[in-house]
N, C-alpha and C. Protein backbone atom coordinates (compact mmCIF):
# COMPACT_ATOMS: atom_id res chain seq x y z
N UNK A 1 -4.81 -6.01 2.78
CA UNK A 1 -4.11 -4.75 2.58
C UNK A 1 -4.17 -3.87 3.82
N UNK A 2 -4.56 -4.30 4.77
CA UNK A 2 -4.87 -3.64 5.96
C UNK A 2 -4.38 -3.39 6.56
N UNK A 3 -3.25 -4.31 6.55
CA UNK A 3 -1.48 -4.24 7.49
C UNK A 3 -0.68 -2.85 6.97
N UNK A 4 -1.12 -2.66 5.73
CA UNK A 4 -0.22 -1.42 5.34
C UNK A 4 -1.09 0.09 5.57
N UNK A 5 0.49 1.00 5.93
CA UNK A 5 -0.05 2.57 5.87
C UNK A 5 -0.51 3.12 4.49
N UNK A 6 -1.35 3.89 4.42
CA UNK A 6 -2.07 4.50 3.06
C UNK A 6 -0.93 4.58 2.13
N UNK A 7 0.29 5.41 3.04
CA UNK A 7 1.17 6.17 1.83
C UNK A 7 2.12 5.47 2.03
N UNK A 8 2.39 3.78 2.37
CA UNK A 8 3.28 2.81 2.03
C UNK A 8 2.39 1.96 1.25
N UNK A 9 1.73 2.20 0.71
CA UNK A 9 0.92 1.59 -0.03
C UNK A 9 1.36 1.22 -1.59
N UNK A 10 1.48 -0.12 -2.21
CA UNK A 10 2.18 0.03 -3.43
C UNK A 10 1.28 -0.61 -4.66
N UNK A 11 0.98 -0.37 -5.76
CA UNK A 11 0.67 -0.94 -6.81
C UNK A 11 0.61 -2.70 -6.51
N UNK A 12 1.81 -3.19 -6.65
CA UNK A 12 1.93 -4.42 -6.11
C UNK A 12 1.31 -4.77 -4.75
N UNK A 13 1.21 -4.62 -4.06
CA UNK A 13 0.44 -4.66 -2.80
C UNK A 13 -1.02 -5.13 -3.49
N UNK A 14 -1.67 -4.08 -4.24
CA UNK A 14 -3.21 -4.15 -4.51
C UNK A 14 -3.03 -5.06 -6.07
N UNK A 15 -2.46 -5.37 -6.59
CA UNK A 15 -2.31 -6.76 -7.68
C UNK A 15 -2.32 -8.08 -6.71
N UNK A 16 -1.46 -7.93 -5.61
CA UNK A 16 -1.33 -9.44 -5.02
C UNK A 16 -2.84 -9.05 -4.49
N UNK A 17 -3.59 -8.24 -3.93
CA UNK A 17 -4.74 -8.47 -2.83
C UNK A 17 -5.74 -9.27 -3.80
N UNK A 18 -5.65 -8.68 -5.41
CA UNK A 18 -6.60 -9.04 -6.04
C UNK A 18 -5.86 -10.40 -6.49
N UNK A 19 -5.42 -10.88 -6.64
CA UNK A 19 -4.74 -12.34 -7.26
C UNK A 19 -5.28 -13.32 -6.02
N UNK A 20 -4.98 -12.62 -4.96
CA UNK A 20 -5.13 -13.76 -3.87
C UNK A 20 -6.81 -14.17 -3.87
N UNK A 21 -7.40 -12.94 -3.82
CA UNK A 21 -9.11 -12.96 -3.54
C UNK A 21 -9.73 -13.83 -5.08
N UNK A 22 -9.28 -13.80 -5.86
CA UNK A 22 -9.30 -14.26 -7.33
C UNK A 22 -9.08 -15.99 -7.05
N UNK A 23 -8.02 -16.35 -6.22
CA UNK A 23 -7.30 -17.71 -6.11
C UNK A 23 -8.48 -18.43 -5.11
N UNK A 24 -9.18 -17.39 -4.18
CA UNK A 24 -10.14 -18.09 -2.91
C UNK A 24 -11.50 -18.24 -3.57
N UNK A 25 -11.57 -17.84 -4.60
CA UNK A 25 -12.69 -17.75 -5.53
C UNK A 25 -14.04 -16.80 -5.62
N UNK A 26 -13.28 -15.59 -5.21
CA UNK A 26 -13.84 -13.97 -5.44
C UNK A 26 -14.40 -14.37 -6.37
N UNK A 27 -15.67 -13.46 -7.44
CA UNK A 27 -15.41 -13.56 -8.13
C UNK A 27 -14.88 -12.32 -8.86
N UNK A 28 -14.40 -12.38 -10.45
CA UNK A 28 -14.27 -11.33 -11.22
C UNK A 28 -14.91 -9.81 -10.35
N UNK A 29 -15.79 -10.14 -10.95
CA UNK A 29 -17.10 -8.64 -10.59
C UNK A 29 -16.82 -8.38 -9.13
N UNK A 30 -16.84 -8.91 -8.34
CA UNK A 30 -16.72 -8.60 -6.91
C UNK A 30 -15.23 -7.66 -6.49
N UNK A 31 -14.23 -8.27 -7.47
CA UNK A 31 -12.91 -7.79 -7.17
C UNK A 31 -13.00 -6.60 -8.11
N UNK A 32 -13.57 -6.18 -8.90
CA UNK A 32 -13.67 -4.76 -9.36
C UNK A 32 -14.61 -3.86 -9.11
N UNK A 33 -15.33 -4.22 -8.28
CA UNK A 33 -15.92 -3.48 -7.39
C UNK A 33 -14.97 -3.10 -5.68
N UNK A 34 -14.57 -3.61 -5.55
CA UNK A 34 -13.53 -3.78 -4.26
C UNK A 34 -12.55 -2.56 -4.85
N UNK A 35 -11.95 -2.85 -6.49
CA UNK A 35 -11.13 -2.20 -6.95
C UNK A 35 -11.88 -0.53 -7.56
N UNK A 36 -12.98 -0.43 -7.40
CA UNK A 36 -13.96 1.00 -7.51
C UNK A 36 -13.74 1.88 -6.10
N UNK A 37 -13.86 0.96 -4.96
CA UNK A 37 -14.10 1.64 -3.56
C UNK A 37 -12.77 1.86 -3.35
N UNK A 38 -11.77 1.28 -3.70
CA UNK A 38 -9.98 1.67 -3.08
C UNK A 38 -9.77 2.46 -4.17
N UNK A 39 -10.04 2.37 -5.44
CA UNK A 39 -9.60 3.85 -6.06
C UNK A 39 -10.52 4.82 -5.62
N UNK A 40 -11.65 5.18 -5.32
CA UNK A 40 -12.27 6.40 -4.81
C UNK A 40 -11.87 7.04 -3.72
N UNK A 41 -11.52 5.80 -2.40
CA UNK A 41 -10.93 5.83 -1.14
C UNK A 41 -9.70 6.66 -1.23
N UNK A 42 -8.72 5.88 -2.21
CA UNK A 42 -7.08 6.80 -2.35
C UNK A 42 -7.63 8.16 -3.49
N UNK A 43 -8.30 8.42 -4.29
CA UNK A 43 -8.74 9.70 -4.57
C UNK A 43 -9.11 10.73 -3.71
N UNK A 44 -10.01 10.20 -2.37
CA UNK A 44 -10.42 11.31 -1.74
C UNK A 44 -8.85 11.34 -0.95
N UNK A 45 -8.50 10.62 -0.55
CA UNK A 45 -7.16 10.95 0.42
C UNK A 45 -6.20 11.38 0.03
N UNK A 46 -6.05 11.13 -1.74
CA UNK A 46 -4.90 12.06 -1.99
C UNK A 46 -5.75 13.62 -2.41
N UNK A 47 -6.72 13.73 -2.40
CA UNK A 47 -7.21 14.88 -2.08
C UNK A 47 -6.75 15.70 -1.09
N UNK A 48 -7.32 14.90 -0.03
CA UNK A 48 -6.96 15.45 1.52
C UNK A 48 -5.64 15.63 2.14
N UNK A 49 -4.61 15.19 1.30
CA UNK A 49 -3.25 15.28 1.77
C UNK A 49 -2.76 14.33 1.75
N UNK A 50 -3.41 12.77 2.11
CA UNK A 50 -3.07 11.96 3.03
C UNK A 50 -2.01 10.65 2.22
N UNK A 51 -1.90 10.86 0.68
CA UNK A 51 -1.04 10.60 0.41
C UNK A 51 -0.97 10.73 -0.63
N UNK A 52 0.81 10.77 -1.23
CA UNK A 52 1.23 11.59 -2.83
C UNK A 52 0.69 10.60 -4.15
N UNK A 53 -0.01 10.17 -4.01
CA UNK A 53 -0.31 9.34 -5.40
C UNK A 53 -1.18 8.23 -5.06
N UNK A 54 -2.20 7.71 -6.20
CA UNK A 54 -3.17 6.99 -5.90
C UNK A 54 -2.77 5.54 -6.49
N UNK A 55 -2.55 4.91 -5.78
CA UNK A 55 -1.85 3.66 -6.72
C UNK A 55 -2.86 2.87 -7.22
N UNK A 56 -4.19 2.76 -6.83
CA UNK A 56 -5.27 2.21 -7.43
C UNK A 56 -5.45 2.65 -8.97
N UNK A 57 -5.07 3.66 -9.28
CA UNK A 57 -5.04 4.32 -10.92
C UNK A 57 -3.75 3.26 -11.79
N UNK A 58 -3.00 2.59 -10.98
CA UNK A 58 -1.75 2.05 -11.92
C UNK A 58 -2.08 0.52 -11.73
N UNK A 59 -2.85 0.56 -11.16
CA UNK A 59 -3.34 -1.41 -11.23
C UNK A 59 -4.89 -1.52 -12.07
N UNK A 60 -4.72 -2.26 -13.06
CA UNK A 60 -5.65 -2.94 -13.94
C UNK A 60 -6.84 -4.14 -12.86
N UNK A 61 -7.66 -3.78 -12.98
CA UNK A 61 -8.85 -4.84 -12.40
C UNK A 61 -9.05 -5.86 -13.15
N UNK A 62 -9.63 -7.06 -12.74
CA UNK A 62 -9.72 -8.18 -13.52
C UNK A 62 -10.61 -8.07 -14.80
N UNK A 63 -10.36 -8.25 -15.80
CA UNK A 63 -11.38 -8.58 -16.23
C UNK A 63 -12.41 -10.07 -15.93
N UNK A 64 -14.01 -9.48 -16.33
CA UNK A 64 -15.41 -10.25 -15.78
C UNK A 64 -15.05 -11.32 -17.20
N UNK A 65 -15.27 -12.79 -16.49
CA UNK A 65 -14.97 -14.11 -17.44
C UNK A 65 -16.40 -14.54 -17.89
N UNK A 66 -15.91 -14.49 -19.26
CA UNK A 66 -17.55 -14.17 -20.19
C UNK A 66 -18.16 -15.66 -19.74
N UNK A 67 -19.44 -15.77 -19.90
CA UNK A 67 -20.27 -17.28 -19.56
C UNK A 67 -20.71 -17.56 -20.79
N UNK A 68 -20.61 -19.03 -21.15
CA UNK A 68 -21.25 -19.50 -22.18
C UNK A 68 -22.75 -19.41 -22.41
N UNK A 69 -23.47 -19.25 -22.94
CA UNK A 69 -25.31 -18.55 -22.78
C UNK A 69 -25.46 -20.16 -23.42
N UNK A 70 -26.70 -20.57 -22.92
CA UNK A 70 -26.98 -21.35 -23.15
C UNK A 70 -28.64 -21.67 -23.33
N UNK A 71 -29.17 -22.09 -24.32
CA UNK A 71 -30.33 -21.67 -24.97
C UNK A 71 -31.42 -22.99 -24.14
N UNK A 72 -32.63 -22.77 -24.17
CA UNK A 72 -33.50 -23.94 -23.90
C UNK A 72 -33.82 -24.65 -24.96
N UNK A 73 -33.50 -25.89 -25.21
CA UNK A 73 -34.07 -26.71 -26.43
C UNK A 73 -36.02 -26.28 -26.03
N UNK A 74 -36.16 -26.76 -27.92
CA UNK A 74 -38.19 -26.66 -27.92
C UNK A 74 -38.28 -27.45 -26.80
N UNK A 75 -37.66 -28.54 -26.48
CA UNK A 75 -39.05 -29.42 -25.37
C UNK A 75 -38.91 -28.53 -23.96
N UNK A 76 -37.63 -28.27 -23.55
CA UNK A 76 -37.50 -27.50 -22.55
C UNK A 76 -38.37 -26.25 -22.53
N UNK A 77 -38.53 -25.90 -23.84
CA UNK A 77 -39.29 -24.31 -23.69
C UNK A 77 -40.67 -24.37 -23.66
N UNK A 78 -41.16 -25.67 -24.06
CA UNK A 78 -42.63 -26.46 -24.06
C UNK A 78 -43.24 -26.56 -22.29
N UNK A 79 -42.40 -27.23 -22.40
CA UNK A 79 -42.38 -27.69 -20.25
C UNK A 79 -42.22 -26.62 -19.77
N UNK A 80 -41.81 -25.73 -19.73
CA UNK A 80 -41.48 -24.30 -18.70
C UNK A 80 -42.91 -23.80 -18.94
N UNK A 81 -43.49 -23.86 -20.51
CA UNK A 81 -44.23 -22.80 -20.52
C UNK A 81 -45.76 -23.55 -20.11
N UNK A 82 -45.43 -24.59 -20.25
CA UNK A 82 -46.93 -25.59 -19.42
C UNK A 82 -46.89 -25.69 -18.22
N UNK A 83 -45.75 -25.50 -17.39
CA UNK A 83 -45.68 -24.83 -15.90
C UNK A 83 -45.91 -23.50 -15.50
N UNK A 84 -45.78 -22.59 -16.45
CA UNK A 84 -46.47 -21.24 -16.15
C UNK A 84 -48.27 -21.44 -16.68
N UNK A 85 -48.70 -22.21 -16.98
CA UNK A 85 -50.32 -21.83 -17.50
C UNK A 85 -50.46 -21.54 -18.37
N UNK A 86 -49.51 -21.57 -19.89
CA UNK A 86 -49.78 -20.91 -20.63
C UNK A 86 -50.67 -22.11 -21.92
């Protein structure tokens, strides 16, 4: 997104940045954090003048892709805990 001026800046612009970083294998969490610092960034600047609208407010962040939890069987939880000393 770097190639562009603040206030040519478009909604679409910051959907493709996050699709692309998503495709290289960002992950989730990383790209909505990316998407925290460019909406704060275009908040303070449309503060400051520097441009008429924050387009980070009209783009949706990824949602974080839930993980399957996965439990230790008894023997597994046997062995862990005879490796700690217990």
């Amino acid at each position: 997104m770097g190639k562009y001026q603040l206030v040519k800046l478009t909604p679409q612009h910051v959907e493709v940045f996050y699709t692309r970083n998503l495709a290289e294998g960002v992950t989730a969490f990383t790209v909505r954090m990316c998407h925290k610092v460019l909406r704060q960034a275009l908040h303070d600047a449309l503060r400051l003048g520097l441009v008429y609208r924050n387009v980070a407010v009209l783009v949706k962040p990824p949602r974080s892709q839930s993980r399957e939890i996965r439990f230790y069987t008894e023997e597994q939880a046997r062995t862990l805990l005879g490796r700690c000393g217990r």
